[in-house]
C-alpha atoms as a PDB file:
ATOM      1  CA  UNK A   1       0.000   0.000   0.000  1.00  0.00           C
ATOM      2  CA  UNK A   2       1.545   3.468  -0.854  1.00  0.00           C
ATOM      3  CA  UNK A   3       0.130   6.167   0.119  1.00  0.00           C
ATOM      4  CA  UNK A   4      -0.228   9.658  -1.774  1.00  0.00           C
ATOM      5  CA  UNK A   5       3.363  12.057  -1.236  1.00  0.00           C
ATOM      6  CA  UNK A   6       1.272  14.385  -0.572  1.00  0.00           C
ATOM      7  CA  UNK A   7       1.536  16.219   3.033  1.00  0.00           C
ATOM      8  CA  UNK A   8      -1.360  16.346   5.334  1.00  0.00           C
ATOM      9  CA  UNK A   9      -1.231  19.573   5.925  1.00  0.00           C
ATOM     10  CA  UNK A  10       0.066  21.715   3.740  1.00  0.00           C
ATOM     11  CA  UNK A  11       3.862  23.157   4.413  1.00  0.00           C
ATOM     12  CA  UNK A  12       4.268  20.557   6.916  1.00  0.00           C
ATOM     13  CA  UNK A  13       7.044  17.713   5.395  1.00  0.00           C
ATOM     14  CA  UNK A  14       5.590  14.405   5.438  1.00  0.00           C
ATOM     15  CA  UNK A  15       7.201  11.268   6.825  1.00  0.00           C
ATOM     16  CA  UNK A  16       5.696   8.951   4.381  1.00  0.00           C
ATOM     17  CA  UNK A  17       7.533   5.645   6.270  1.00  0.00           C
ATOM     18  CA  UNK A  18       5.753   6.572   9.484  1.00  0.00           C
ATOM     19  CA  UNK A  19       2.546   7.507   8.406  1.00  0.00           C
ATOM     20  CA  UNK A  20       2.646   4.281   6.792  1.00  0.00           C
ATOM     21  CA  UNK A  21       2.913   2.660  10.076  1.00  0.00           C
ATOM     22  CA  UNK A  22       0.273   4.573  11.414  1.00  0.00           C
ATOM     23  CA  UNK A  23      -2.107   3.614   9.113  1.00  0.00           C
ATOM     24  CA  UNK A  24      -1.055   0.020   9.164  1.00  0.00           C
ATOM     25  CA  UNK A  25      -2.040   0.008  12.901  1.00  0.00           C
ATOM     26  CA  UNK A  26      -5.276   1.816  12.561  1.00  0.00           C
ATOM     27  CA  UNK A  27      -6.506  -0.528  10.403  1.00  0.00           C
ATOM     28  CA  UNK A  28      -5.184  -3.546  12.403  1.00  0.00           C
ATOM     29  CA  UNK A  29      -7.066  -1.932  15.744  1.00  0.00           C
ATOM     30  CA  UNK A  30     -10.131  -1.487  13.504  1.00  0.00           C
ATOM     31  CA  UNK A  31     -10.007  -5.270  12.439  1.00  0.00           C
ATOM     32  CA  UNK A  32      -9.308  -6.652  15.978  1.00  0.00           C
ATOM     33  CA  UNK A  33     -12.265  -4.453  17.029  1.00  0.00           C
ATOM     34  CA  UNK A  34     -14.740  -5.852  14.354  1.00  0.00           C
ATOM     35  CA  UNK A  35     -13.402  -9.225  15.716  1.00  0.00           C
ATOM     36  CA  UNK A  36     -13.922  -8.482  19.086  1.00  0.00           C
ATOM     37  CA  UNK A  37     -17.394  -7.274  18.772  1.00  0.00           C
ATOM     38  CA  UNK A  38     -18.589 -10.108  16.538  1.00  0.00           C
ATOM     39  CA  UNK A  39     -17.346 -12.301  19.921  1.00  0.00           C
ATOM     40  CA  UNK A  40     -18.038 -10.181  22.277  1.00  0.00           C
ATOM     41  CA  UNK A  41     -21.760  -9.602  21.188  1.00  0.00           C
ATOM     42  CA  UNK A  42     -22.108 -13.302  21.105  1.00  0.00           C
ATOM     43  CA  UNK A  43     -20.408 -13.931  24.283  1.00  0.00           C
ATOM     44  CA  UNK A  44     -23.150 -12.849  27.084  1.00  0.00           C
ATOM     45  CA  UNK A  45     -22.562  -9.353  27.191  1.00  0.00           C
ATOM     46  CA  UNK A  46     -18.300  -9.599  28.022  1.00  0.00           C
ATOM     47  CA  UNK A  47     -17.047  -6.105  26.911  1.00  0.00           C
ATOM     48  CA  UNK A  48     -14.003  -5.697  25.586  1.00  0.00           C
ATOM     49  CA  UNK A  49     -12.797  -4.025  28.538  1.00  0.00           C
ATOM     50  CA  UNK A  50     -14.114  -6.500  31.000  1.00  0.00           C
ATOM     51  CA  UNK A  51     -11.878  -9.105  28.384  1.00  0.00           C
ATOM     52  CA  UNK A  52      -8.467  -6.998  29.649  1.00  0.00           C
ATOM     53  CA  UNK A  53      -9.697  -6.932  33.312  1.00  0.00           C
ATOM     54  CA  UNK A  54      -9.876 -10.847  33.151  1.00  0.00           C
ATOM     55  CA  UNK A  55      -6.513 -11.083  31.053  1.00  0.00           C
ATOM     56  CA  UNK A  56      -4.257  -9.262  33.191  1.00  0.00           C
ATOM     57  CA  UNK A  57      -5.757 -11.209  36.224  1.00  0.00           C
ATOM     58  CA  UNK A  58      -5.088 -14.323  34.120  1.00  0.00           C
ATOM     59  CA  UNK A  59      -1.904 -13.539  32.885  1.00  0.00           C
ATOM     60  CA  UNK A  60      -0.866 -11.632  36.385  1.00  0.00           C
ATOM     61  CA  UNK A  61      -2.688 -13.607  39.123  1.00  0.00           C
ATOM     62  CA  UNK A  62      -4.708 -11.777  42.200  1.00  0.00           C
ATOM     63  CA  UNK A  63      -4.094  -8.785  42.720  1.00  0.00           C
ATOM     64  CA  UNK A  64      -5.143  -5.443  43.686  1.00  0.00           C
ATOM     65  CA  UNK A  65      -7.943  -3.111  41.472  1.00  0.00           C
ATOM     66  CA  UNK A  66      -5.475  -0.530  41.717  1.00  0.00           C
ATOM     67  CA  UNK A  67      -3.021  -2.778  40.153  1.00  0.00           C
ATOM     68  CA  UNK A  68      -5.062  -3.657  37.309  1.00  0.00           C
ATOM     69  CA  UNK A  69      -5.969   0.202  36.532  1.00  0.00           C
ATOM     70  CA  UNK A  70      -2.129   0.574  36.318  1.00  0.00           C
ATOM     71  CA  UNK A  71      -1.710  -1.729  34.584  1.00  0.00           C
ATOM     72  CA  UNK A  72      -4.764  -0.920  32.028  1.00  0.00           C
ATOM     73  CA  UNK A  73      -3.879   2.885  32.186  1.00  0.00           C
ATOM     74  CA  UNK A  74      -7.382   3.906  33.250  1.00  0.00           C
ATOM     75  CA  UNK A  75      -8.522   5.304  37.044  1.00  0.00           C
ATOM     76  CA  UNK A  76      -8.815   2.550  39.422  1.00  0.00           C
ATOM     77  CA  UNK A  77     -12.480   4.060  39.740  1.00  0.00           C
ATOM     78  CA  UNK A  78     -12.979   2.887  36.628  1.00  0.00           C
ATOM     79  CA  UNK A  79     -11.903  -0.421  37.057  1.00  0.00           C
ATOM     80  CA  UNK A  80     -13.442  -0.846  40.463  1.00  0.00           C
ATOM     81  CA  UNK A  81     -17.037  -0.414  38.864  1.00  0.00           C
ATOM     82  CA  UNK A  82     -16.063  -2.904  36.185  1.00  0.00           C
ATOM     83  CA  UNK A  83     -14.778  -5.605  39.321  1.00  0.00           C
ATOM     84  CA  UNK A  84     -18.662  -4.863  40.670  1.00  0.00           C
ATOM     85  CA  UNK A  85     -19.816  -5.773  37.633  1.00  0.00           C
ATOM     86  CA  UNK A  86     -17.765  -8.737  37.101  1.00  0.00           C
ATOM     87  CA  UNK A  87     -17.910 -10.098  40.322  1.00  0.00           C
ATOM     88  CA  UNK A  88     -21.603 -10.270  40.079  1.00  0.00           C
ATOM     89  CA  UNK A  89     -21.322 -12.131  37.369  1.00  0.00           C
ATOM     90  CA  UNK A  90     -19.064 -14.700  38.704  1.00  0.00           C
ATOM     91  CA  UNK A  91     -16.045 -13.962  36.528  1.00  0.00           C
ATOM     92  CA  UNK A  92     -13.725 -12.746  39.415  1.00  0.00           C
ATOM     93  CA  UNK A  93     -13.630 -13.513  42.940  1.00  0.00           C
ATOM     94  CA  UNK A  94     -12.487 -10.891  46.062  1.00  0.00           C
ATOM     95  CA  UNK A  95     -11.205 -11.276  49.312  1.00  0.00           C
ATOM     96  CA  UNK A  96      -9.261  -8.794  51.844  1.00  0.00           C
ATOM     97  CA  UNK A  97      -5.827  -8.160  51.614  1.00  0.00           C
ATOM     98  CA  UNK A  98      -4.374  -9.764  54.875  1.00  0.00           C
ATOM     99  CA  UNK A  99      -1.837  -7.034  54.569  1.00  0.00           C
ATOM    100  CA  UNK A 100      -4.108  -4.444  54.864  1.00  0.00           C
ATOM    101  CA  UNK A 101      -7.977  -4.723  55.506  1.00  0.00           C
ATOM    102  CA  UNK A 102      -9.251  -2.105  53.613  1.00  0.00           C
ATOM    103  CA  UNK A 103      -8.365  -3.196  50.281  1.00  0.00           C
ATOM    104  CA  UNK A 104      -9.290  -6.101  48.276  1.00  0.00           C
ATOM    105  CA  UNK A 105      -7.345  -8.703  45.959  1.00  0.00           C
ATOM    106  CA  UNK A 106      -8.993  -9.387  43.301  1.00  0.00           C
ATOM    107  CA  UNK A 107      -9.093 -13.401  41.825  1.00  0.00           C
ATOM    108  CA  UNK A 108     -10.047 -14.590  38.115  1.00  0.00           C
ATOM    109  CA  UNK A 109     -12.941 -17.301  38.662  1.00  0.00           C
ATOM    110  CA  UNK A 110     -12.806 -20.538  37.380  1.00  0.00           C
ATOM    111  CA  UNK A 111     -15.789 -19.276  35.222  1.00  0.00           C
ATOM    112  CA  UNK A 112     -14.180 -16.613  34.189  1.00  0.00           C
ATOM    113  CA  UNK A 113     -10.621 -18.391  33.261  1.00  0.00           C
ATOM    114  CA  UNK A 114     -13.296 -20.857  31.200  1.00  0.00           C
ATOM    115  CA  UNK A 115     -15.044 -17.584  29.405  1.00  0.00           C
ATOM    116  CA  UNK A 116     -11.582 -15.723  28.324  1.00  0.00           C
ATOM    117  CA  UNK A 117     -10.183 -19.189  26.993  1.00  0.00           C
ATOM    118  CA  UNK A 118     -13.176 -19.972  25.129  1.00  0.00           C
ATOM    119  CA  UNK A 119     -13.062 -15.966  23.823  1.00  0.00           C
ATOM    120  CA  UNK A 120      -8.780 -16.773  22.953  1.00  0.00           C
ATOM    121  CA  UNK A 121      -9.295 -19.758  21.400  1.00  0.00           C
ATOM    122  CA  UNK A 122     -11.877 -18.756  19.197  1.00  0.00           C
ATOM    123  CA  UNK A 123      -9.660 -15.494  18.031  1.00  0.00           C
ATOM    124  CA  UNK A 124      -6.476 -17.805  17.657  1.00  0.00           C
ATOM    125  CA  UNK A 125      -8.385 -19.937  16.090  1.00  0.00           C
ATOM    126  CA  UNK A 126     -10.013 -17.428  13.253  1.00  0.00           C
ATOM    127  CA  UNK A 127      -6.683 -15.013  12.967  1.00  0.00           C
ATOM    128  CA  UNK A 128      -4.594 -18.412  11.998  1.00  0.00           C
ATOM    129  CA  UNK A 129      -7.349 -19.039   9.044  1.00  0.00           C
ATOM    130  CA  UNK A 130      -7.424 -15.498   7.894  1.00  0.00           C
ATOM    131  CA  UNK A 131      -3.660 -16.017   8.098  1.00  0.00           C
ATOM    132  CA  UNK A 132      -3.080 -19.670   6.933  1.00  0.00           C
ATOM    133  CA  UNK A 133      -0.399 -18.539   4.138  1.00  0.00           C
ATOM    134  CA  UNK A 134       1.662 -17.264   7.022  1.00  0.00           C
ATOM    135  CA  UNK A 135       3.920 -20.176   9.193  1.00  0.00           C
ATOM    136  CA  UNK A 136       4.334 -20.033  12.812  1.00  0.00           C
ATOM    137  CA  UNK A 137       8.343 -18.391  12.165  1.00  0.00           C
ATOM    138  CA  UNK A 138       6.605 -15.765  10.219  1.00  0.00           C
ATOM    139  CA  UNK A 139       3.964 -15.100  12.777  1.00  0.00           C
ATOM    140  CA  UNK A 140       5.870 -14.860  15.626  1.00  0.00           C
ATOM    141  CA  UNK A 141       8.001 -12.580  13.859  1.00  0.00           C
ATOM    142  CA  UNK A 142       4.885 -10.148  12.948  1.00  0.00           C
ATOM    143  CA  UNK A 143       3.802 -10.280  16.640  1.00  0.00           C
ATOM    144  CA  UNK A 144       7.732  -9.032  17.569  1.00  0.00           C
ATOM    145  CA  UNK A 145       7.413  -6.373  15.294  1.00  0.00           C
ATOM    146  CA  UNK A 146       3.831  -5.063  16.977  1.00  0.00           C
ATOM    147  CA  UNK A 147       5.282  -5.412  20.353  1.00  0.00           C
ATOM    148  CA  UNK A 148       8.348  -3.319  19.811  1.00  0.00           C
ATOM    149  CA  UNK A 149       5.731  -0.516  17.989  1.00  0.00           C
ATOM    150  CA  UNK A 150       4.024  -0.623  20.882  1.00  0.00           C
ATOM    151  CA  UNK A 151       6.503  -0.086  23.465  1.00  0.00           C
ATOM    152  CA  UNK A 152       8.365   2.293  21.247  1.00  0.00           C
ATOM    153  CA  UNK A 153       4.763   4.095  21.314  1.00  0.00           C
ATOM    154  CA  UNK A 154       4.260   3.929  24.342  1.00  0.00           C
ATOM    155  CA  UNK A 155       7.342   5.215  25.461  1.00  0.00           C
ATOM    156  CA  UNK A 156       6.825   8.091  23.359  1.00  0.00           C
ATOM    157  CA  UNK A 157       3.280   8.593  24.809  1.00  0.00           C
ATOM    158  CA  UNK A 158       5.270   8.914  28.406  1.00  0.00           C
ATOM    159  CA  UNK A 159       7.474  11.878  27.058  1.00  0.00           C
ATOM    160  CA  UNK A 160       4.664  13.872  25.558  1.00  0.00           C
ATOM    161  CA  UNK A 161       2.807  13.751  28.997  1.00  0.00           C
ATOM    162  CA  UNK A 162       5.556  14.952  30.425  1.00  0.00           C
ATOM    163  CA  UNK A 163       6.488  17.871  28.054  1.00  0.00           C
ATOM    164  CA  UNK A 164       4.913  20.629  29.664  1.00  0.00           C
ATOM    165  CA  UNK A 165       3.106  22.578  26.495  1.00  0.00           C
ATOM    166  CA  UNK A 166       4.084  25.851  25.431  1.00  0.00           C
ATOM    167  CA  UNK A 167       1.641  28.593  24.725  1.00  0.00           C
ATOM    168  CA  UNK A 168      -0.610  28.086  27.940  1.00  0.00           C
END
């Protein structure tokens, strides 16, 4: 895919190699999105945040909401409501922290191990159709290459935030 020389805004150079990488992500967020919510949808109402609640407890053990919302990068508010929700559905389990009383750890449920591995297996199972022509060698090296753009990203994400901005 090539992409018109043109800039994007006019009198402002163009970096045609990274814009190219930017829209190679969008549209791979856009395609695991229409994935997710043709599983999610059929899945009993899991949301695709409530998916990454249950995967970092999965992948992470119990822990702390607090923890999760760090790990996330959204207000442990946010994720507190979601453990509510979650818990009433059976997917996660809490108890008190025996280190201190006023905070919870938060468990993944059996159910809820059983729900995200059933949601996993059906993604792994329809991205290595769409990608059949691809072997596991070439895969893996795809998925290095997203995880380094990420943390590169993300990294650079960090540094913006803490740029103050000029002009205020």
């Amino acid at each position: 895919m090539q992409l018109a020389q043109q800039p994007l805004v006019p009198g402002v150079e163009r970096d045609a190699a990274a814009q190219e990488l930017l829209e190679g992500v969008s549209s791979l967020i856009r395609a695991v999105r229409c994935i997710e919510h043709r599983h999610l949808g059929n899945d009993g109402g899991l949301r695709r945040s409530d998916a990454s609640v249950l995967k970092v407890l999965m992948k992470d053990g119990e822990q702390r909401g607090g923890e999760i919302a760090g790990k996330l990068g959204v207000d442990a508010s946010v994720v507190s409501r979601q453990l509510t929700a979650l818990e009433a559905d059976g997917l996660v389990s809490r108890r008190p922290d025996p280190a201190d009383a006023r905070v919870g750890l938060v468990s993944l449920s059996l159910r809820g191990k059983a729900q995200l591995e059933a949601l996993y297996s059906s993604y792994t199972q329809q991205l290595r159709t769409a990608l059949s022509d691809l072997d596991d060698d070439a895969l893996i090296a795809a998925a290095a290459t997203m995880q380094r753009v990420a943390v590169a990203i993300t990294e650079a994400n960090k540094l913006v935030r803490q740029t103050p901005k000029t002009g205020e």
